[in-house]
N, C-alpha and C. Protein backbone atom coordinates (compact mmCIF):
# COMPACT_ATOMS: atom_id res chain seq x y z
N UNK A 1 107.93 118.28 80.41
CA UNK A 1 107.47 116.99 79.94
C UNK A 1 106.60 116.31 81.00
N UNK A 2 107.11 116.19 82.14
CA UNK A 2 106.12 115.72 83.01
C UNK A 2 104.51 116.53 83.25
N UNK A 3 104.44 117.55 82.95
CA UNK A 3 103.13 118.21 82.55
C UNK A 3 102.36 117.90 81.68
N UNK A 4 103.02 117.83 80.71
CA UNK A 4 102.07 116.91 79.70
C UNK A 4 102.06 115.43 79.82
N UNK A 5 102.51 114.46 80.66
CA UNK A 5 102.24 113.36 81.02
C UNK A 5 101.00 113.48 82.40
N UNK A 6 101.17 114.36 83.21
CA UNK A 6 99.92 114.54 84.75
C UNK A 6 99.18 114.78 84.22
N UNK A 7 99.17 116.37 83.24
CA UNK A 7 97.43 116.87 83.05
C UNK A 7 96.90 115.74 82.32
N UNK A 8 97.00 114.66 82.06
CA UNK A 8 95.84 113.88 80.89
C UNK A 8 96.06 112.86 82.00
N UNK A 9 96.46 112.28 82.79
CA UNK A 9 96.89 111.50 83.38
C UNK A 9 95.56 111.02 84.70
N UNK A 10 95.34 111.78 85.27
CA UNK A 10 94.40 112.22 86.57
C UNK A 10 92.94 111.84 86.06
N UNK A 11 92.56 112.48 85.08
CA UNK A 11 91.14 112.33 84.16
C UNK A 11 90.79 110.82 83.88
N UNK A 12 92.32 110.41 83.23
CA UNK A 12 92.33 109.13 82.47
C UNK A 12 91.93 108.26 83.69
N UNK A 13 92.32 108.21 85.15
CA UNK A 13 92.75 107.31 86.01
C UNK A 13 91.01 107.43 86.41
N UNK A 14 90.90 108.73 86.25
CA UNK A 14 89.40 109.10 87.11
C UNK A 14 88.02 107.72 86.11
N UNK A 15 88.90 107.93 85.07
CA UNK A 15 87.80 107.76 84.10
C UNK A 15 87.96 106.24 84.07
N UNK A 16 89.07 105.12 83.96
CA UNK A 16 89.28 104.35 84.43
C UNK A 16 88.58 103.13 85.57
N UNK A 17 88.75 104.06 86.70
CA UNK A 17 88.39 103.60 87.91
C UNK A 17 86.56 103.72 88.18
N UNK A 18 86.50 104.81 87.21
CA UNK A 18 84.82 105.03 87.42
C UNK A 18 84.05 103.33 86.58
N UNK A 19 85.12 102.82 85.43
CA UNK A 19 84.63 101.72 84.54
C UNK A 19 84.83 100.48 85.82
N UNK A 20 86.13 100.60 86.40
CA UNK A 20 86.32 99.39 87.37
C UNK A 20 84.88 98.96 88.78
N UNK A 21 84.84 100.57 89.60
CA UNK A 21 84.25 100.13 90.60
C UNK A 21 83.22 100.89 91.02
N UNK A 22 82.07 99.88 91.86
CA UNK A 22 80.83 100.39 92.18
C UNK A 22 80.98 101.91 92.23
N UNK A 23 79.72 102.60 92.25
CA UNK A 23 79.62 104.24 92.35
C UNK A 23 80.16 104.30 93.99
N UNK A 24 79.62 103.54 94.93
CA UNK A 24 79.99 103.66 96.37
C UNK A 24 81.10 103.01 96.90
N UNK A 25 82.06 102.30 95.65
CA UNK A 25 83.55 102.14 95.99
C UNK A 25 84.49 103.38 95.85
N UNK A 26 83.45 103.69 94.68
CA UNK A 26 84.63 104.42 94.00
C UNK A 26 85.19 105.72 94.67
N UNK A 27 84.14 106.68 95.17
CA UNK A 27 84.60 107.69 96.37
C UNK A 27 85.66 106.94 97.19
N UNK A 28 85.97 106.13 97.57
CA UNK A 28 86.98 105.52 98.58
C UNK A 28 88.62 105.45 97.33
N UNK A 29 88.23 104.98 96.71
CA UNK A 29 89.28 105.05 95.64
C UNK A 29 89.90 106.33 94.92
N UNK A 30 89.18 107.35 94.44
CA UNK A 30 89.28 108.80 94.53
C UNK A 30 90.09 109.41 95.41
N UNK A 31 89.21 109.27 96.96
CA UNK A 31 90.23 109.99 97.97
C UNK A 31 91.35 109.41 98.28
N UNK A 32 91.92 108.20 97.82
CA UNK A 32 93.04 107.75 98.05
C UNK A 32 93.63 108.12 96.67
N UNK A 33 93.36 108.07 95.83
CA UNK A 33 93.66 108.16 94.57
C UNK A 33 94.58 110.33 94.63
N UNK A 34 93.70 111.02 95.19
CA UNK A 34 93.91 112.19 95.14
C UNK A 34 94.93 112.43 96.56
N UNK A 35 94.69 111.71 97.54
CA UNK A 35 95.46 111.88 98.29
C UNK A 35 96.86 111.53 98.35
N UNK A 36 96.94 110.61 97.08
CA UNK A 36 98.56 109.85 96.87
C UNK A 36 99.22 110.77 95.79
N UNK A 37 98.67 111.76 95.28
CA UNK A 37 98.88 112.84 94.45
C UNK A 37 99.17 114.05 94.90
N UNK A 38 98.59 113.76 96.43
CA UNK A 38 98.99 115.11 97.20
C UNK A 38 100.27 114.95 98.27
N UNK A 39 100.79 113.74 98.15
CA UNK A 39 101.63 113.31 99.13
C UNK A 39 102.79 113.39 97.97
N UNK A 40 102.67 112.34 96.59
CA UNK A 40 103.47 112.95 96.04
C UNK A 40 104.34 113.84 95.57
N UNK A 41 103.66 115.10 95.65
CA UNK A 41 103.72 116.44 95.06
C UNK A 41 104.44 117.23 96.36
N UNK A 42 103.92 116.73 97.54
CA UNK A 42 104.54 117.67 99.03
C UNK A 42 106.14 116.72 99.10
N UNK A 43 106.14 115.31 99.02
CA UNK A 43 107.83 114.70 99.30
C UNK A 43 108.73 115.22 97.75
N UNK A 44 107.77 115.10 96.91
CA UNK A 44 109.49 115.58 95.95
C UNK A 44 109.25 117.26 96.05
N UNK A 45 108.71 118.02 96.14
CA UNK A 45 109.33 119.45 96.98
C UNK A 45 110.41 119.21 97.70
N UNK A 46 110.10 118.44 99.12
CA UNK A 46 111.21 118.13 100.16
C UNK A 46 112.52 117.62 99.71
N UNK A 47 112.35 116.54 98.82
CA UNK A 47 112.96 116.34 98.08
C UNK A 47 114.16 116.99 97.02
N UNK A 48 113.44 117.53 96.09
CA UNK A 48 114.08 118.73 95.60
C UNK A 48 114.86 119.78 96.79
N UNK A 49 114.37 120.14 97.18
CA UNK A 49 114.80 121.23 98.59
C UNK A 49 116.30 120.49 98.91
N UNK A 50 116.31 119.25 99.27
CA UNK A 50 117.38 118.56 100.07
C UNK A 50 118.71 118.42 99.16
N UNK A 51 117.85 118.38 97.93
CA UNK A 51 118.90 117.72 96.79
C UNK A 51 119.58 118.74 96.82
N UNK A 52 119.26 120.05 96.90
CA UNK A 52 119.54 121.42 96.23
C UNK A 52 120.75 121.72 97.41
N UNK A 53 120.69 121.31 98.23
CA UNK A 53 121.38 121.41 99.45
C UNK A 53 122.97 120.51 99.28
N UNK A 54 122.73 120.06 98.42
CA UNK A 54 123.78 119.01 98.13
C UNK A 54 124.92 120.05 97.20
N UNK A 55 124.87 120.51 97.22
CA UNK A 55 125.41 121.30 96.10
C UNK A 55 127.12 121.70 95.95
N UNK A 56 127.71 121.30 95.08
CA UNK A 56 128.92 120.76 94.93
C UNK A 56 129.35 119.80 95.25
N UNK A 57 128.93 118.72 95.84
CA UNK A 57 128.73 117.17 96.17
C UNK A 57 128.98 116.37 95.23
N UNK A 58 130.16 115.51 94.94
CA UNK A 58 130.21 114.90 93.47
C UNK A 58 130.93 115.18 92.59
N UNK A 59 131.08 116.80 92.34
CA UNK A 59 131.00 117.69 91.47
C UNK A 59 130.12 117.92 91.04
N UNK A 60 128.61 117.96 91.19
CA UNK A 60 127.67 118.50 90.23
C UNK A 60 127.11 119.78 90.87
N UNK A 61 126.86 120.26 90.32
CA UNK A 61 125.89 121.39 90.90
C UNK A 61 124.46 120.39 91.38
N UNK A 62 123.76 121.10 92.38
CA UNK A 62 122.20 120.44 93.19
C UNK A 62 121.45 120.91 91.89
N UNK A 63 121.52 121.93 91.21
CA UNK A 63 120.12 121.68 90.06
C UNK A 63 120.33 120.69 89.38
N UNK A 64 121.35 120.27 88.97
CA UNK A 64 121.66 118.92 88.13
C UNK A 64 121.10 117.61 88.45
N UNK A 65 121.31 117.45 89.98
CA UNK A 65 120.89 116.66 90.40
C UNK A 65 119.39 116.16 90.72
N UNK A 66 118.83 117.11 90.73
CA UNK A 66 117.61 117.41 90.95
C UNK A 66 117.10 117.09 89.38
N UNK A 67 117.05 117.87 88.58
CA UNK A 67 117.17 117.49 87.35
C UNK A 67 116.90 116.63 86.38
N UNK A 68 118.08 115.84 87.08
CA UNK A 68 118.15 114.64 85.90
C UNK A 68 118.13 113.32 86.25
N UNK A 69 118.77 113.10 87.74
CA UNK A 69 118.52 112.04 88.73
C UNK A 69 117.46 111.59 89.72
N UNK A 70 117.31 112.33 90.60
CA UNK A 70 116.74 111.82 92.01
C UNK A 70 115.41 111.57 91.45
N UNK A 71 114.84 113.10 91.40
CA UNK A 71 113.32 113.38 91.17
C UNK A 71 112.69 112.22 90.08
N UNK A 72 113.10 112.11 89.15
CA UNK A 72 112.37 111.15 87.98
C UNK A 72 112.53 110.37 89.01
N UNK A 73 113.65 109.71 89.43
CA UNK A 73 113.33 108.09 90.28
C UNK A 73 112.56 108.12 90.88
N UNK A 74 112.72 109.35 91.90
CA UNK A 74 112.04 109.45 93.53
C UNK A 74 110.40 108.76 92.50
N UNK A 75 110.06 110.06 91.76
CA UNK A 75 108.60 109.96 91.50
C UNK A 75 107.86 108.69 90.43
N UNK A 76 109.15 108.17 89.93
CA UNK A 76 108.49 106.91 89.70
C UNK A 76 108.12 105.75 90.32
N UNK A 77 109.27 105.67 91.20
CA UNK A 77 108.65 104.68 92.25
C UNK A 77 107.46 105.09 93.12
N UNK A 78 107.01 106.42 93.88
CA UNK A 78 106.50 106.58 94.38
C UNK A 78 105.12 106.71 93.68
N UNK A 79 105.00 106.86 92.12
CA UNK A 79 103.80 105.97 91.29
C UNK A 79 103.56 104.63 91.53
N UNK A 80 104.84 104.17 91.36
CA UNK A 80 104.26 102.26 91.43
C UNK A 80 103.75 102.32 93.08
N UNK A 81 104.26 102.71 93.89
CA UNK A 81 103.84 102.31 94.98
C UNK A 81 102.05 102.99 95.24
N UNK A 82 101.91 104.18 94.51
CA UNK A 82 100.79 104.64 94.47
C UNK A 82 99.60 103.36 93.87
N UNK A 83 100.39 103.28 92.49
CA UNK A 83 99.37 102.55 91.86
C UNK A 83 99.33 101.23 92.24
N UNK A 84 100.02 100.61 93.04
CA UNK A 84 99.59 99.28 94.00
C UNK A 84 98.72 99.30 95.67
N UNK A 85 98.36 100.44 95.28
CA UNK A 85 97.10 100.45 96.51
C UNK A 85 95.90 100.30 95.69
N UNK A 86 95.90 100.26 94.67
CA UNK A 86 94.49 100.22 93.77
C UNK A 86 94.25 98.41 93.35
C-alpha cells in the first residue's frame, strides 16, 4: 500500500512545486525535496533493522512490530517534518 501512495506521490509534489516557485527557486526545493526522501528511506531501514532486534519483547514477534506499529508512525511524522521545510 505504501507503493501505491510514493509512486504518484513524488511527480505530484514535483508538479506542484514547479506551479508554486520561480524556475531558479525551484532547483533548491527539488534537492531538498529529494534529499528528504533519501533520508527518509535510509532511517526507517535503520529503523526496521532495530525493531527486528526487538524480538520477543512484549510478546510480539519484531516483524509485527515493524509491521504494524513503528514504521507507519516513524514515516509519518518524518513526512510532516519533511513537508514543513517547504
Amino acid at each position: 500500500m505504501l507503493t501505491s501512495i510514493s509512486g504518484p506521490l513524488i511527480p505530484a509534489l514535483v508538479l506542484y512545486l514547479s506551479e508554486v516557485y520561480k524556475r531558479h527557486e525551484l532547483n533548491q526545493r527539488l534537492a531538498i525535496l529529494f534529499s528528504a526522501i533519501s533520508l527518509a528511506g535510509a532511517f526507517s531501514g535503520l529503523l526496521a533493522f532495530a525493531i527486528l532486534h526487538l524480538d520477543g519483547k512484549g510478546g510480539k514477534p519484531g516483524w509485527r512490530c515493524v509491521t504494524y506499529n513503528y514504521t507507519s508512525a516513524y514515516n509519518d511524522r518524518l513526512g510532516i517534518i519533511a513537508g514543513s521545510l517547504f
